[in-house]
N, C-alpha and C. Protein backbone atom coordinates (compact mmCIF):
# COMPACT_ATOMS: atom_id res chain seq x y z
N UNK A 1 4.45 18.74 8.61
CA UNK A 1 5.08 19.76 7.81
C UNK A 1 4.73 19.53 6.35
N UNK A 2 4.52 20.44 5.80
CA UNK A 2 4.52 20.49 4.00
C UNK A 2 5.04 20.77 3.53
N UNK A 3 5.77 19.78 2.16
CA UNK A 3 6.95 19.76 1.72
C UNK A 3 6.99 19.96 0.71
N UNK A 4 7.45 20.05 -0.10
CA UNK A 4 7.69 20.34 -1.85
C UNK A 4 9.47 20.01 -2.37
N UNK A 5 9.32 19.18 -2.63
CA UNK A 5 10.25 18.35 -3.20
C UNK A 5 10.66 18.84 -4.83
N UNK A 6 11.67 19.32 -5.13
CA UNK A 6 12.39 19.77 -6.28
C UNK A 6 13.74 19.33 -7.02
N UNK A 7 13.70 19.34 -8.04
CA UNK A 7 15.46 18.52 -8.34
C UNK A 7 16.54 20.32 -8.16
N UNK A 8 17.85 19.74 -7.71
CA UNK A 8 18.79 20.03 -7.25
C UNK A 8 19.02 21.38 -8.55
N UNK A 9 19.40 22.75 -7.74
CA UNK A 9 19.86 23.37 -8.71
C UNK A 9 21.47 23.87 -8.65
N UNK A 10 21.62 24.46 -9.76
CA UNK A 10 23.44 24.51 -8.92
C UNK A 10 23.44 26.19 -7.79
N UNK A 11 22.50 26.56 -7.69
CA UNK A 11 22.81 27.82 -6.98
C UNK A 11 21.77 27.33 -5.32
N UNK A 12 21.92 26.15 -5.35
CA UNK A 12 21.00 24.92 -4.01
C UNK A 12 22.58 25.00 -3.18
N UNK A 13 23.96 24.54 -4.37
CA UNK A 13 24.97 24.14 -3.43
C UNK A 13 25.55 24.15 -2.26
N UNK A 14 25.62 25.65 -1.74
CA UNK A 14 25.60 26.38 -0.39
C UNK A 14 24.70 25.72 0.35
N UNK A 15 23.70 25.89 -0.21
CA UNK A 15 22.55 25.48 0.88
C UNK A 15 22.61 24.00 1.97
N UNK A 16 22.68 23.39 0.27
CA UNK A 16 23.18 21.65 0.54
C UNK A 16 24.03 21.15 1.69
N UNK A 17 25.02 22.44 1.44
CA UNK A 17 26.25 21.94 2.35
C UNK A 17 25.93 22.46 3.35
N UNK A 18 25.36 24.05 3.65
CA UNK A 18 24.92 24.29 4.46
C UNK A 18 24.35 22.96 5.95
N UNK A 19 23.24 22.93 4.81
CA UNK A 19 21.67 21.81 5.55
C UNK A 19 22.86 20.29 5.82
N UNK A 20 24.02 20.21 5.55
CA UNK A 20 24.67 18.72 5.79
C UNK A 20 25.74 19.35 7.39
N UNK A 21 26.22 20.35 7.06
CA UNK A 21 27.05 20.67 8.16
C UNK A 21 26.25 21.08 9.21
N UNK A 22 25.07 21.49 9.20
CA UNK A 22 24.46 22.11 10.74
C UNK A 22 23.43 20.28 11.03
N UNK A 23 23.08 19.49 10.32
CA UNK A 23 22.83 18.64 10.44
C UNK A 23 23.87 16.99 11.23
N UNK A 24 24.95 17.18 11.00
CA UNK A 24 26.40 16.85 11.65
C UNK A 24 26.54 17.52 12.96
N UNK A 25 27.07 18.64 12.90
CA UNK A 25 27.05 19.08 13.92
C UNK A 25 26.31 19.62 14.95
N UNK A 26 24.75 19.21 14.89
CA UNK A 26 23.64 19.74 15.83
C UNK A 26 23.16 18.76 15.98
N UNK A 27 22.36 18.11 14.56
CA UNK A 27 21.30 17.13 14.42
C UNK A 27 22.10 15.59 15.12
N UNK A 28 23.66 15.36 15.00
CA UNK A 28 23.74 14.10 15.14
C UNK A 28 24.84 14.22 16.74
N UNK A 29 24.99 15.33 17.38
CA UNK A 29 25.65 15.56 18.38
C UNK A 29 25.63 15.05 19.44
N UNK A 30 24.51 14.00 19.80
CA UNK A 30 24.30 13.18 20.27
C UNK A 30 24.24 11.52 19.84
N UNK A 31 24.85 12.07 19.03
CA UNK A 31 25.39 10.01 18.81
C UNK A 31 26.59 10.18 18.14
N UNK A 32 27.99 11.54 17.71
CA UNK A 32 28.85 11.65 17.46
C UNK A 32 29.34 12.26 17.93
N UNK A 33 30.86 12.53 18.73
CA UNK A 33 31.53 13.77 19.53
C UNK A 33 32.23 14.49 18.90
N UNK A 34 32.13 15.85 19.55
CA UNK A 34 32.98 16.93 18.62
C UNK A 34 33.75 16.04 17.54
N UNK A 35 34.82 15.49 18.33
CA UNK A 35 36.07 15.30 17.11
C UNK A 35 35.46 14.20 16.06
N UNK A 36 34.34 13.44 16.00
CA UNK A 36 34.01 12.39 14.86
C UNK A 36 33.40 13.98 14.22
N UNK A 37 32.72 14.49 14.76
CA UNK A 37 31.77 15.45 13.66
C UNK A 37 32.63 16.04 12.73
N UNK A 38 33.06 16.63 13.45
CA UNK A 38 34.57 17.71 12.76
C UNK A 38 35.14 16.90 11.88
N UNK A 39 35.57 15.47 11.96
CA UNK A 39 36.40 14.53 11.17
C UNK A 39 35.45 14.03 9.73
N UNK A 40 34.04 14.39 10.22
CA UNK A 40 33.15 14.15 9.47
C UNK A 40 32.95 15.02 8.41
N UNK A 41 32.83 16.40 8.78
CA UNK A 41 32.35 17.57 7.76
C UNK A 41 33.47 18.47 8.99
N UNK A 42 34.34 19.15 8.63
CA UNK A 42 35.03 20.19 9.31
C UNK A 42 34.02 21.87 9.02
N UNK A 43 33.97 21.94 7.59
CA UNK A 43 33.14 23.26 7.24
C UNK A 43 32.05 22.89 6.49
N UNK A 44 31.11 24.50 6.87
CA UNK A 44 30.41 24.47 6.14
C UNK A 44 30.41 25.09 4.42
N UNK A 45 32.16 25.25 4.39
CA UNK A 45 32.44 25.55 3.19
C UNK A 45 32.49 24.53 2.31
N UNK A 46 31.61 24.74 0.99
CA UNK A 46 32.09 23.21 0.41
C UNK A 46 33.28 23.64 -0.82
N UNK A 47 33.71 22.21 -0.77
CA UNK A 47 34.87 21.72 -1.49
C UNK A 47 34.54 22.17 -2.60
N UNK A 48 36.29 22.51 -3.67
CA UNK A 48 35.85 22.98 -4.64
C UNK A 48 35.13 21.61 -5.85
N UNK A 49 35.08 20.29 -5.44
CA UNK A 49 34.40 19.27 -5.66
C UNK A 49 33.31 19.35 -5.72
N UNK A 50 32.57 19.79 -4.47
CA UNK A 50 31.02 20.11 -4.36
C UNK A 50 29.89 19.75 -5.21
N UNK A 51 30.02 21.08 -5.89
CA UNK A 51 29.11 21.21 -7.19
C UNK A 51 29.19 19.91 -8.58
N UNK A 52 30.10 19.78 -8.31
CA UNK A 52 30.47 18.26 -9.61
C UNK A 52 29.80 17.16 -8.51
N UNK A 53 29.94 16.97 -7.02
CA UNK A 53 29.55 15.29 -6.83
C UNK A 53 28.07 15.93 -6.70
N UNK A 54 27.36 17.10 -6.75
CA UNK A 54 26.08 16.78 -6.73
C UNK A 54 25.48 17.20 -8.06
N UNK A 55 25.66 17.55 -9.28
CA UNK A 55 25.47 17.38 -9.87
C UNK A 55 25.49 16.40 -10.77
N UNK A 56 26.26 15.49 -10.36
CA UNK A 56 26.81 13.93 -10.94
C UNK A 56 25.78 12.59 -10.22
N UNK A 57 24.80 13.23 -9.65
CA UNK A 57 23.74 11.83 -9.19
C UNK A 57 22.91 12.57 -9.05
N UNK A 58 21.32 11.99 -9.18
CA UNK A 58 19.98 12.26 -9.01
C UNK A 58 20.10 13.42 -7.78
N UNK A 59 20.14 14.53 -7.64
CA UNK A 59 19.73 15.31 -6.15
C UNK A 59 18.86 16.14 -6.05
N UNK A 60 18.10 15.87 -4.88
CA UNK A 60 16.70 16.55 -4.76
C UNK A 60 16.99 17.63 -3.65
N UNK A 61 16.29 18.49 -2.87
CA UNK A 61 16.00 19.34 -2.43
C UNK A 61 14.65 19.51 -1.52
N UNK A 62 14.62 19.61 -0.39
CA UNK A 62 12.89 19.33 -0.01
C UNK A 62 13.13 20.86 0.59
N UNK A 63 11.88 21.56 0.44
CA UNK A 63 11.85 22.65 0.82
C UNK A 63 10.14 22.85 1.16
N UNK A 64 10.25 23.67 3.12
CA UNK A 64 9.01 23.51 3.54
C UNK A 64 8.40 24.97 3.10
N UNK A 65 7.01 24.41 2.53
CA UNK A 65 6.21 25.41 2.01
C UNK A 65 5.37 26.30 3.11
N UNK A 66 5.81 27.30 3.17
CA UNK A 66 5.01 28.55 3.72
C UNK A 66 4.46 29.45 3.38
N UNK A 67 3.54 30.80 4.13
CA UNK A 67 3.28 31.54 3.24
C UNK A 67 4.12 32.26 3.03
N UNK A 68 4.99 33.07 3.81
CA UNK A 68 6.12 33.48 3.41
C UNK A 68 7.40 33.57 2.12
N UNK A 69 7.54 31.91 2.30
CA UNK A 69 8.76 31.60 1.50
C UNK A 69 8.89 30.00 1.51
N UNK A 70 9.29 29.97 0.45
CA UNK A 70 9.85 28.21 0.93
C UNK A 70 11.38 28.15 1.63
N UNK A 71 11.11 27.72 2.53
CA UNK A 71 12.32 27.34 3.64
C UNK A 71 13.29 25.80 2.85
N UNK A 72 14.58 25.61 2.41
CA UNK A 72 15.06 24.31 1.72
C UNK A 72 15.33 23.66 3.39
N UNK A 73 15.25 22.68 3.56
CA UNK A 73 15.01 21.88 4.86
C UNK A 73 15.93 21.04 4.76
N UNK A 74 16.44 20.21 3.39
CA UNK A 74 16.68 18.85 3.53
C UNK A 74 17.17 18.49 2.03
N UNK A 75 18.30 17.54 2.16
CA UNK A 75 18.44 17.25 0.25
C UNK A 75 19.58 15.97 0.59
N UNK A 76 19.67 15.13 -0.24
CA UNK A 76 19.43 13.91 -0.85
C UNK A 76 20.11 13.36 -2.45
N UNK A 77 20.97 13.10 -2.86
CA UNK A 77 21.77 12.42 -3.58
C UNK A 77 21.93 10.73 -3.90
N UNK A 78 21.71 10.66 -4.76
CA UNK A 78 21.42 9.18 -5.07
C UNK A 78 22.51 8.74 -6.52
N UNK A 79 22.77 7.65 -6.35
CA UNK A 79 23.52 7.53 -7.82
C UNK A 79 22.82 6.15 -8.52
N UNK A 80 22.85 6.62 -10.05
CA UNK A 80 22.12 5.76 -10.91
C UNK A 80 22.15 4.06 -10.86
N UNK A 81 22.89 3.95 -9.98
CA UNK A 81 23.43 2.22 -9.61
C UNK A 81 22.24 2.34 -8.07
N UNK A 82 22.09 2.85 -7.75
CA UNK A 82 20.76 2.83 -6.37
C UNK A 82 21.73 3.17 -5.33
N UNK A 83 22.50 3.79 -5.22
CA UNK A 83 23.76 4.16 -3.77
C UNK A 83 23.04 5.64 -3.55
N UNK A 84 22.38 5.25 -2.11
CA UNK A 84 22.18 6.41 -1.39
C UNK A 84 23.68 7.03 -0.76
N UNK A 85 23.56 8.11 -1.96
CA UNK A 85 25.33 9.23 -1.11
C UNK A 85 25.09 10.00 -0.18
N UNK A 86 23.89 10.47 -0.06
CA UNK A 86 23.49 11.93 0.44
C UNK A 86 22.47 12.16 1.25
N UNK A 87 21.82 12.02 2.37
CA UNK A 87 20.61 12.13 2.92
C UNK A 87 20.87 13.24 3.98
N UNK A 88 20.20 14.49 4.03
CA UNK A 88 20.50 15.49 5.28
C UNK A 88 19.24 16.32 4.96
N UNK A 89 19.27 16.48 6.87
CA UNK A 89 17.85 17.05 7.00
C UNK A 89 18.29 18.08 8.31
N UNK A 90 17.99 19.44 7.79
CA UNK A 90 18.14 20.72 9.17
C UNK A 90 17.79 19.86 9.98
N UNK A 91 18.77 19.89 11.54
CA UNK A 91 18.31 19.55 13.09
C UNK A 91 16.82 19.73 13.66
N UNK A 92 16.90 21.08 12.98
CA UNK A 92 15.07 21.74 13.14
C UNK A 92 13.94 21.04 13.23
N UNK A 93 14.57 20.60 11.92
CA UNK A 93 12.79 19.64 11.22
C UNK A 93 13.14 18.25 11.59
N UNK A 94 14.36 17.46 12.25
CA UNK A 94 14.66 16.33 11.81
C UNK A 94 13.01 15.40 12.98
N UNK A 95 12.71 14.23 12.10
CA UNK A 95 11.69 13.64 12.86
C UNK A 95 10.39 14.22 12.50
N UNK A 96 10.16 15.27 11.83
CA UNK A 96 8.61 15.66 11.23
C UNK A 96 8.02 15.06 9.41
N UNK A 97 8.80 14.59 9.32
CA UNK A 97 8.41 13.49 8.13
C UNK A 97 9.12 13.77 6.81
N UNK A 98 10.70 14.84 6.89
CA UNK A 98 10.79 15.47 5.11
C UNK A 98 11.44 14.61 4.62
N UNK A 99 12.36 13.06 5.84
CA UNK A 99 13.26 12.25 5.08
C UNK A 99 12.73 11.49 4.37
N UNK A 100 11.71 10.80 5.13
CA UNK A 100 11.01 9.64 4.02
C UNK A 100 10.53 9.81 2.54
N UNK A 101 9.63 11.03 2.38
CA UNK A 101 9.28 11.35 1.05
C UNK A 101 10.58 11.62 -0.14
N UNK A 102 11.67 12.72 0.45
CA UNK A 102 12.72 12.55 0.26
C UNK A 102 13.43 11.52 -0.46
N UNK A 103 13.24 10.14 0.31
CA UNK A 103 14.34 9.31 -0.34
C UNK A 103 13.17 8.70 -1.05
N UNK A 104 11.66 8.55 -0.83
CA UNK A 104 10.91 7.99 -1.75
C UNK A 104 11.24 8.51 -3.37
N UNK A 105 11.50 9.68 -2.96
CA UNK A 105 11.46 10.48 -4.66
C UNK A 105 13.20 10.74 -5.79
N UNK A 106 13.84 9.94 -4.00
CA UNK A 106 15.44 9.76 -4.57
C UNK A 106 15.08 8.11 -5.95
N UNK A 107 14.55 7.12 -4.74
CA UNK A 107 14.22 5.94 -5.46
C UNK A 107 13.72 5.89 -6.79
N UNK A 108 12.44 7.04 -6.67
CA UNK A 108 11.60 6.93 -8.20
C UNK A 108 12.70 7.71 -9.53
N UNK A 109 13.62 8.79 -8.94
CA UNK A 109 14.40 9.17 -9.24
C UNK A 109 15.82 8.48 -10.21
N UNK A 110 15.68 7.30 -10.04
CA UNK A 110 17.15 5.94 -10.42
C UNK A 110 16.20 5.40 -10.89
N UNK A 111 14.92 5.34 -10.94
CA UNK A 111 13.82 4.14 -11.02
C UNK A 111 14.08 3.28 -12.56
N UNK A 112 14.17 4.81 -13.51
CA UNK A 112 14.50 3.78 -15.12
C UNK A 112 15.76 3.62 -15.40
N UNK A 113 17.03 3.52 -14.13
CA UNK A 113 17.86 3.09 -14.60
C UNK A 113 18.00 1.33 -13.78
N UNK A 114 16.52 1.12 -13.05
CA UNK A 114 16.41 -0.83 -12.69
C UNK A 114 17.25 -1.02 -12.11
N UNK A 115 17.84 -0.02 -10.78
CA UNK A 115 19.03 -1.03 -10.00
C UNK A 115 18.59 -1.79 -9.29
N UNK A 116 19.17 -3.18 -9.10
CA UNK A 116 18.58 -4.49 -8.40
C UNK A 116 18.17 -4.12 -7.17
N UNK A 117 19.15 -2.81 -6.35
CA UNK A 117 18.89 -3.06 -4.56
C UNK A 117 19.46 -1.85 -4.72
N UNK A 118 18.88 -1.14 -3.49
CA UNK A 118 19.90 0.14 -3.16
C UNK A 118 20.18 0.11 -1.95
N UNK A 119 21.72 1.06 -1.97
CA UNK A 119 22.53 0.75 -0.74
C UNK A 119 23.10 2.00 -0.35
N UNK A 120 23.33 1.80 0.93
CA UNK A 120 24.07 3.33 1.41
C UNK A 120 24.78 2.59 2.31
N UNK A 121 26.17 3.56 2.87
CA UNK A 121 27.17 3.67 3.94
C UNK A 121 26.42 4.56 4.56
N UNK A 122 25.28 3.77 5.60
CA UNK A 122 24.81 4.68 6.82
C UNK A 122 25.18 4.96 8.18
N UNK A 123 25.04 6.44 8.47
CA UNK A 123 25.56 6.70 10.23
C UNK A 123 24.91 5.54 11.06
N UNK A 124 24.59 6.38 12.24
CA UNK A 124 24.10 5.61 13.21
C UNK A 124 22.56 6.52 13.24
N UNK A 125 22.88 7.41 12.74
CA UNK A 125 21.33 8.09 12.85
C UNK A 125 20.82 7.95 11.67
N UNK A 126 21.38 7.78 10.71
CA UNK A 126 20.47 7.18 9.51
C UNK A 126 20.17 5.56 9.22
N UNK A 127 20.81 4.89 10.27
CA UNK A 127 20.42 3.49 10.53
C UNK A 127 19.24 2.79 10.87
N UNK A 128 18.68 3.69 12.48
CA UNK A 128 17.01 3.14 12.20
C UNK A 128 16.25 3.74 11.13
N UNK A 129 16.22 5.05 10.95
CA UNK A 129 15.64 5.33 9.78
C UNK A 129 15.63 4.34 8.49
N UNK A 130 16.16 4.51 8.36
CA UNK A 130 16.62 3.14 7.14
C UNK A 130 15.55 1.40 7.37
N UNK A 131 16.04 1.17 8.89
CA UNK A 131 15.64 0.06 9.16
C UNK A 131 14.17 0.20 9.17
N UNK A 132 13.70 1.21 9.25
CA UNK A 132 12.21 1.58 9.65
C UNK A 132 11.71 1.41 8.30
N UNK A 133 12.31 1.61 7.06
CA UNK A 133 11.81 1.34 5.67
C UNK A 133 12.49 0.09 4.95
N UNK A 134 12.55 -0.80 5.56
CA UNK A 134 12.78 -2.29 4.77
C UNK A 134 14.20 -2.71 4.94
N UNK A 135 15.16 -1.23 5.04
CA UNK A 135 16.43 -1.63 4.46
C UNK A 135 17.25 -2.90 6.01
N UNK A 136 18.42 -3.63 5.54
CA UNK A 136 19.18 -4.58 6.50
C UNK A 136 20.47 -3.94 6.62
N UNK A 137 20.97 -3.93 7.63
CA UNK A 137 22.82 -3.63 7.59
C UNK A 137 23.46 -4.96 6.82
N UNK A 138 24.19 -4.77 6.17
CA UNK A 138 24.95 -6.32 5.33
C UNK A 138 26.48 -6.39 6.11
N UNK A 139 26.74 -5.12 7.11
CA UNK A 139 28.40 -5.43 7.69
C UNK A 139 28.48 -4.10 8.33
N UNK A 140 29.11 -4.25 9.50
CA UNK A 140 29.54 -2.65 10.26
C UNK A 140 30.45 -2.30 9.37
N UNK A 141 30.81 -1.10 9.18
CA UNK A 141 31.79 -0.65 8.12
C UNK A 141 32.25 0.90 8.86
N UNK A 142 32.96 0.51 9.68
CA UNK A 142 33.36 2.01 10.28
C UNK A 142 34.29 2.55 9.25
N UNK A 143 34.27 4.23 9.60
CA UNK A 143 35.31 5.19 8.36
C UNK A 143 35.97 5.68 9.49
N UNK A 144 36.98 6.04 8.81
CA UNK A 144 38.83 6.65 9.55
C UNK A 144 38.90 7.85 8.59
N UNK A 145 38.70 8.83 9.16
CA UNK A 145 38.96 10.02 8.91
C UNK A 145 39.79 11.33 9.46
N UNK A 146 40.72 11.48 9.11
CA UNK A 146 42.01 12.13 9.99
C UNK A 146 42.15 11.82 11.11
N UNK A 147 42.21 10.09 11.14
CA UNK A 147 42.25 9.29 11.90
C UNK A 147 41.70 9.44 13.37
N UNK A 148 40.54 9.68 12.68
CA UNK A 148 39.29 9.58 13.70
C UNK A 148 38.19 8.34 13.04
N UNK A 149 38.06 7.54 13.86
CA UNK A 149 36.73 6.52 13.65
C UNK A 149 35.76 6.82 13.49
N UNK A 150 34.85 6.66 12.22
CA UNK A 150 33.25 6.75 12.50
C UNK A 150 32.30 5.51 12.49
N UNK A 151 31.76 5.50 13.36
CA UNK A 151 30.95 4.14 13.07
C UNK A 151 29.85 4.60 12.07
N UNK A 152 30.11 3.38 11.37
CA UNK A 152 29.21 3.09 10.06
C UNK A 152 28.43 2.00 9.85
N UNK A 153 27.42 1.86 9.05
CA UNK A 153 26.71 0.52 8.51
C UNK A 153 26.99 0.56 6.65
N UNK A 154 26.91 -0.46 6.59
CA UNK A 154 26.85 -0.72 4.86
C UNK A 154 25.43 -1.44 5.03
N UNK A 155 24.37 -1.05 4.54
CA UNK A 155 22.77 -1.39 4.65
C UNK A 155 22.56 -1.26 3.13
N UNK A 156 21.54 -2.17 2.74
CA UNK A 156 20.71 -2.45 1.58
C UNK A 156 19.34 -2.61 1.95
N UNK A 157 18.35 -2.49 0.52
CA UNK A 157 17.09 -2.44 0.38
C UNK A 157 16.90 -3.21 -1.24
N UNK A 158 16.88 -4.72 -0.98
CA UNK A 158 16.68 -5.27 -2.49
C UNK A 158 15.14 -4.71 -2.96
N UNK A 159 15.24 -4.46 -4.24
CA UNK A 159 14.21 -4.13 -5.50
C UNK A 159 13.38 -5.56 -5.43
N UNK A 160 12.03 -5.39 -5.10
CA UNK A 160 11.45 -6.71 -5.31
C UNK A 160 11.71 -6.80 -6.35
N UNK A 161 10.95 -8.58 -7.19
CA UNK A 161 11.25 -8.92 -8.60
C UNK A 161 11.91 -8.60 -9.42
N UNK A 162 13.23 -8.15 -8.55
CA UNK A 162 14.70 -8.03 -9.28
C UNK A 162 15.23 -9.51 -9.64
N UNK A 163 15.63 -9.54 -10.83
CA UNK A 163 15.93 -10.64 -11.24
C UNK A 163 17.69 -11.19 -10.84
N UNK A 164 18.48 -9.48 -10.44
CA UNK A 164 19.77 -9.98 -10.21
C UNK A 164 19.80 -10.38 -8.69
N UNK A 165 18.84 -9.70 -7.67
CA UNK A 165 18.99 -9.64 -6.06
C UNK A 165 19.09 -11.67 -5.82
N UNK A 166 19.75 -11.54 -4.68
CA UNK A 166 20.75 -12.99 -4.42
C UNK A 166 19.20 -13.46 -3.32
């Protein structure tokens, strides 16, 4: 697939939430049941929060280039400390290559603000992914959400020749 990677605009928001709720509830429906999904993202309406947490960290947008139109596929949130918040990719495309470049351009994205390691609270489907690019789980970290369980990882990716990484 061919991608074209763009920073986040505020009229993306819909979309965003869009591409996170059909991604939950399609893309991960097989490694979460109804009630974790639902406990996870209930709508695809977003919060009147929304627009402030993605405008408040690095967020990109991958959108597949056609002749038609560009299709937005996939988008990605990062915060200036290296915390992957945000990674979602349409069910559609998931597995044709838009995550990796994606978070490559989340990384270069934080790049001049030198965080030692970056880290995310990953699913279970963003876990091998993850593992497939360097990153380690550091602790299971399940979430309780209207007291529903989600299994979670807390995973890192130290910054080589970081001078703070342990």
């Amino acid at each position: 697939m061919r991608a074209r990677i763009r920073p986040f605009r505020a009229a993306d928001a819909w979309t965003c939430r869009r591409i996170m709720y059909d991604s939950i509830h399609v893309g991960a429906a097989r490694h979460y049941d109804r009630a974790q999904r639902a406990a996870w993202i209930d709508s695809p309406q977003p919060p009147e929060s929304w627009l402030d947490r993605l405008a408040d960290h690095v967020t990109l947008l991958a959108e597949e280039v056609t002749a038609e139109a560009d299709l937005p596929v996939a988008f990605g949130t990062m915060r200036r400390d290296g915390y992957l918040d945000l990674l979602f990719v349409r069910p559609e495309v998931i597995g044709r290559g838009v995550a990796g470049p994606l978070l490559d351009a989340l990384e270069e994205g934080v790049a001049d603000a030198c965080p030692p390691r970056f880290h995310a609270r990953a699913s279970l489907m963003a876990r091998p992914f993850l593992e497939r690019r360097g990153w380690s789980v550091t602790a299971e970290a399940p979430q309780t959400r209207t007291g529903v369980t989600l299994p979670a990882f807390d995973m890192e990716w130290i910054v080589l020749g970081s001078e703070d990484a342990a």
